[in-house]
Protein backbone atom coordinates (compact mmCIF):
# COMPACT_ATOMS: atom_id res chain seq x y z
CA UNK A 1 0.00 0.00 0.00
CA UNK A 2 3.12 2.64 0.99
CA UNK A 3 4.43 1.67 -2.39
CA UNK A 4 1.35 2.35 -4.60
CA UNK A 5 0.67 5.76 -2.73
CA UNK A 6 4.05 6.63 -3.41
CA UNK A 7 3.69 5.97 -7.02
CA UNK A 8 0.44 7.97 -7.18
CA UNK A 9 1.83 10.38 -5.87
CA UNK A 10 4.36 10.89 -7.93
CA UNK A 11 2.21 10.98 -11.04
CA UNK A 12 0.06 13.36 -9.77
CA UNK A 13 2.87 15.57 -9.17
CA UNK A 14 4.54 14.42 -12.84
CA UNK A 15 1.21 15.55 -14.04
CA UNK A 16 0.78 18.69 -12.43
CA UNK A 17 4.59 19.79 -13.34
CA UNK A 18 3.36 18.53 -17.21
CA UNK A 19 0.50 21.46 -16.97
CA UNK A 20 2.34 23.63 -15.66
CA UNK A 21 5.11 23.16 -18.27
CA UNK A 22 2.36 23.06 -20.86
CA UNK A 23 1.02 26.21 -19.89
CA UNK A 24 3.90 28.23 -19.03
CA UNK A 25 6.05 27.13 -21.66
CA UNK A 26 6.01 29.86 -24.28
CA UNK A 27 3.55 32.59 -22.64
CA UNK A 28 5.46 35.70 -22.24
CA UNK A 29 2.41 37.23 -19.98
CA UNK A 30 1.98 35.63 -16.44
CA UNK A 31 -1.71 36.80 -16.54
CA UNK A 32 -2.43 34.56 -19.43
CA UNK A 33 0.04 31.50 -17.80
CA UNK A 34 -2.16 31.58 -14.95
CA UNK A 35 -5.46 31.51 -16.59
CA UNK A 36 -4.41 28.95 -19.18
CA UNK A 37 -3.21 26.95 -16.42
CA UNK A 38 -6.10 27.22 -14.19
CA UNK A 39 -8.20 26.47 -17.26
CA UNK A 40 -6.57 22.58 -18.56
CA UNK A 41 -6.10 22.35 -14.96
CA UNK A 42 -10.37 22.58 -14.02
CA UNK A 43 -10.48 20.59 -17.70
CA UNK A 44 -7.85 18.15 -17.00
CA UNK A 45 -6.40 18.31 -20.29
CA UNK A 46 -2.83 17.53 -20.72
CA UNK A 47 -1.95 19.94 -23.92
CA UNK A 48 -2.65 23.18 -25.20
CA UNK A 49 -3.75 21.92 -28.48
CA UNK A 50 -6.84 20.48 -26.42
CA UNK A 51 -7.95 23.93 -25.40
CA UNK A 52 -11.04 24.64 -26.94
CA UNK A 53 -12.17 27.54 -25.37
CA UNK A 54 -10.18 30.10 -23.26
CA UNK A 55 -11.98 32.51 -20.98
CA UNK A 56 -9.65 35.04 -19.01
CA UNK A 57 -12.07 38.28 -17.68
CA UNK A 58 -10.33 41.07 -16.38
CA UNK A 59 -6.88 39.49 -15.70
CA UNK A 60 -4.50 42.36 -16.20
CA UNK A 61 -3.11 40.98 -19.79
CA UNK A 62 -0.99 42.87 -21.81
CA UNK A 63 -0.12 40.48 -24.34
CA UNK A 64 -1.27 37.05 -25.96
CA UNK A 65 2.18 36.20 -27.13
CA UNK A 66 2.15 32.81 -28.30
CA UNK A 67 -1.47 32.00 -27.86
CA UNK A 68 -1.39 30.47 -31.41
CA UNK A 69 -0.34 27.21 -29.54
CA UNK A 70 -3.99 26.74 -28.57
CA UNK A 71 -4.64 25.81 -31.95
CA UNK A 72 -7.88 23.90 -31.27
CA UNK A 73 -9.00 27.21 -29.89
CA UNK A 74 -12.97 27.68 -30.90
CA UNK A 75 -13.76 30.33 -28.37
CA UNK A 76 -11.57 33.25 -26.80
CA UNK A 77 -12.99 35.91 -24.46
CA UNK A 78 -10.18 38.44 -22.94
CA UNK A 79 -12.98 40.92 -22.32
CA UNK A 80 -11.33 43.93 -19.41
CA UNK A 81 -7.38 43.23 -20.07
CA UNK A 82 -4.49 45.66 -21.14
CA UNK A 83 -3.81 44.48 -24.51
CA UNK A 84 -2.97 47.51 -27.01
CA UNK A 85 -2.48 44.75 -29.97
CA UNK A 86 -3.52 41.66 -30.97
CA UNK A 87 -2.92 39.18 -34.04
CA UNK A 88 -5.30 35.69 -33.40
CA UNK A 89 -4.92 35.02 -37.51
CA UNK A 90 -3.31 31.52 -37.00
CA UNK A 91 -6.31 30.45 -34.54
CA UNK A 92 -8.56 29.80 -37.81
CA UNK A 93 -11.22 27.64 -36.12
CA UNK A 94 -12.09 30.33 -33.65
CA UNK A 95 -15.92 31.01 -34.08
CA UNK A 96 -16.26 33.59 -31.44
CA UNK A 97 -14.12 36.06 -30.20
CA UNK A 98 -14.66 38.59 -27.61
CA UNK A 99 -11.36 41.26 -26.96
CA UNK A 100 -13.55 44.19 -25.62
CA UNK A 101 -12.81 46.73 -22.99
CA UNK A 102 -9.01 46.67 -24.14
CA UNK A 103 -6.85 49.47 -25.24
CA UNK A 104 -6.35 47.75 -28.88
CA UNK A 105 -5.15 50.11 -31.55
CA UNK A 106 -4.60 47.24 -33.82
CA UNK A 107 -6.95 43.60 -34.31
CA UNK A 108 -5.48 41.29 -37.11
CA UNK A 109 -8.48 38.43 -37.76
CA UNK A 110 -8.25 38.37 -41.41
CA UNK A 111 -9.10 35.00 -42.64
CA UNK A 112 -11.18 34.02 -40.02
CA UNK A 113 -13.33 31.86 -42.47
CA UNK A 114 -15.01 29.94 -38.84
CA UNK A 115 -15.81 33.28 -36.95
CA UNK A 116 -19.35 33.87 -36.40
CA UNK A 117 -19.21 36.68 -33.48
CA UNK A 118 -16.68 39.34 -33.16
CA UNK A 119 -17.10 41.49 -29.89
CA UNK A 120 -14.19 44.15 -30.09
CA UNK A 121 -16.75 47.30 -28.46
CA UNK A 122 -14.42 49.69 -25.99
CA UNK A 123 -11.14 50.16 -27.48
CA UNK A 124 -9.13 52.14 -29.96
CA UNK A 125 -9.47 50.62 -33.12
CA UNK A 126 -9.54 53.06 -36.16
CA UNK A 127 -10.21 51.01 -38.47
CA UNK A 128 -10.20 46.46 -38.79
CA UNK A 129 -9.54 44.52 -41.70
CA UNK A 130 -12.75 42.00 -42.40
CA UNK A 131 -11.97 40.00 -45.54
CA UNK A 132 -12.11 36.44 -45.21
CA UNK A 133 -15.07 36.56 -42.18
CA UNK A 134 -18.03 35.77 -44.27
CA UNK A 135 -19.19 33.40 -41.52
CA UNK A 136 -19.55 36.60 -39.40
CA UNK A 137 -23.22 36.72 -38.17
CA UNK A 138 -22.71 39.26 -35.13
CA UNK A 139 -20.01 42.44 -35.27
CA UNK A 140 -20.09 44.86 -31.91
CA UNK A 141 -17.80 47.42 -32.15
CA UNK A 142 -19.11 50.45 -30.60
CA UNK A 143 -17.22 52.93 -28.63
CA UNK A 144 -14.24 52.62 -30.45
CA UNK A 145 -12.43 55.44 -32.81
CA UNK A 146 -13.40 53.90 -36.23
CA UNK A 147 -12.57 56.13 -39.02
CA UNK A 148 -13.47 53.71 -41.65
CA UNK A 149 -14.44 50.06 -41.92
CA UNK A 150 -15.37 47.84 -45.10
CA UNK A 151 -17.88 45.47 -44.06
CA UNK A 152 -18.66 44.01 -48.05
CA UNK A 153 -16.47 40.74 -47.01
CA UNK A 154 -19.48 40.25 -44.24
CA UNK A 155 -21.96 38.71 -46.45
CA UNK A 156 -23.71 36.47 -43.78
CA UNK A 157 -23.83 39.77 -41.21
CA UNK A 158 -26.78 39.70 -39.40
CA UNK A 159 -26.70 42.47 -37.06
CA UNK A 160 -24.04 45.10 -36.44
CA UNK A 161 -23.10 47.70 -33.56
CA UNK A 162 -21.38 50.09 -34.81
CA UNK A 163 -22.48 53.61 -32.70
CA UNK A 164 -19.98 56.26 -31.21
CA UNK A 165 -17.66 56.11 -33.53
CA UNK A 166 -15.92 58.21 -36.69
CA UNK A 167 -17.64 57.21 -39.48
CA UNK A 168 -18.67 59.43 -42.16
CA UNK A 169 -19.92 56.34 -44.44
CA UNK A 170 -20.50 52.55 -44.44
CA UNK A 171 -21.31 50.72 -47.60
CA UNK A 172 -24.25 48.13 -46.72
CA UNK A 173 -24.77 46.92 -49.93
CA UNK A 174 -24.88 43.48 -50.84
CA UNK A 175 -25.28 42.17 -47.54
CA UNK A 176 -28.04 40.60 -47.55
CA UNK A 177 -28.96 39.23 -44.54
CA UNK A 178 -28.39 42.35 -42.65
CA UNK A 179 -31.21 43.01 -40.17
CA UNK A 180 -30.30 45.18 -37.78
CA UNK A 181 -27.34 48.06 -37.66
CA UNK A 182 -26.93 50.85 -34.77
CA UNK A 183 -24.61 54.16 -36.17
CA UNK A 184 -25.73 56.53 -33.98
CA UNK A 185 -23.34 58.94 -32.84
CA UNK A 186 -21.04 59.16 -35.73
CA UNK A 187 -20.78 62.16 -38.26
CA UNK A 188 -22.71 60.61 -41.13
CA UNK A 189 -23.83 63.41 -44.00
CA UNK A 190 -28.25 62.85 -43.85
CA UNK A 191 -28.08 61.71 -47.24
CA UNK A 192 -26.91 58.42 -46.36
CA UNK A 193 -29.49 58.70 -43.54
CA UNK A 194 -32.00 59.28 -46.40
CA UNK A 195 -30.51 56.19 -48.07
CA UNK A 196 -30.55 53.99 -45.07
CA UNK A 197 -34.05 55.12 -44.46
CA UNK A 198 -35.45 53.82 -47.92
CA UNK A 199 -33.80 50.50 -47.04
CA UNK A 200 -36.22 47.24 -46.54
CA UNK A 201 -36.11 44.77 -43.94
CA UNK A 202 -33.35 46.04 -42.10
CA UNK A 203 -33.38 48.25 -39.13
CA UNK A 204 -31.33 51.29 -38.92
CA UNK A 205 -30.49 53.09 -36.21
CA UNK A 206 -28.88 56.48 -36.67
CA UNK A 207 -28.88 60.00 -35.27
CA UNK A 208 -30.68 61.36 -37.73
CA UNK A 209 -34.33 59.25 -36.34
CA UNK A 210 -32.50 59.12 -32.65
CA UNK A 211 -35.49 60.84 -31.43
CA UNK A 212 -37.59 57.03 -31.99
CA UNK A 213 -34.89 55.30 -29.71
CA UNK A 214 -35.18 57.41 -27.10
């Protein structure tokens, strides 16, 4: 009996050091260690590459720095970190990705063929490059400093929050399953108003009929 509780305890503490080694191994921020630890570790998966969804809330994160090792990764929230830049390209079989309430000046998801919900609201994004996200169904990304933003590549877009931001035009045409869009507060000329106004089946909100959302 002292024998085989010896040897289980020794691979419980082989496996622990394995996820901790796993984790740790190429993670530059100890923010995202921790979480990705704490995560396989509730999971009890041995490997990153079985990490199939990562959810680290208000951590402290400045960087995700070799995150592309999850690369079964299907869902990553880092909603309330520090992160000024981010590039999750390699993670193509995300399908929903949440990086709001950040300080991001730059998002790289280009060719995110799998993605079907991007929440990037509450940062300082000027402007994101879309192609490649046709699977995108859901786009929030209010309160940001958006100057311009093609949203053509979008063509299963559903709904899109796009208010209190810098936007003097967006080009909705084509996108055909577009039902709702929010652009109030941005400095839109009221002849695209007018235009979005004549449009059918798709709800517009915009400052120029703010008075109805009141």
């Amino acid at each position: 009996m002292a024998l085989g509780s010896k040897v289980i305890r020794m691979m419980s503490l082989t496996l622990l050091i394995t996820f901790t080694l796993c984790a740790n191994a190429s993670f530059r921020d100890k923010a995202l260690s921790t979480c990705v630890n704490d995560t396989m570790a509730k999971l009890n998966l041995s490997s990153l590459s079985s990490v199939t969804k990562l959810k680290c809330h208000n951590k402290g994160i400045k960087t995700l720095q070799g995150i592309e090792q999850l690369s079964s990764l299907r869902y990553l929230s880092v909603f309330g970190n520090k992160l000024t830049s981010l590039d999750v390209t390699k993670l193509n079989l995300l399908t929903h990705l949440n990086v709001a309430k950040n300080n991001l000046s730059t998002l790289e998801i280009a060719g995110l063929s799998n993605l079907t919900e991007l929440f990037a609201f509450k940062n300082k994004l000027s402007t994101v490059d879309l192609k490649g996200l046709g699977s995108l169904v859901k786009l929030r990304m209010m309160d940001n400093q958006l100057q311009s933003l093609d949203i053509a590549p979008l063509v299963s877009l559903e709904a899109a929050y796009l208010w209190n931001n810098q936007l003097k035009d967006l080009d909705i045409s084509g996108l055909a399953n577009l039902k709702f869009l929010d652009v109030k507060q941005n400095p839109m000329p009221d002849e695209l108003y007018d235009f979005y106004d004549e449009q059918v089946g798709i709800t517009i909100s915009h400052d120029g009929n703010a008075d109805d959302w009141k």
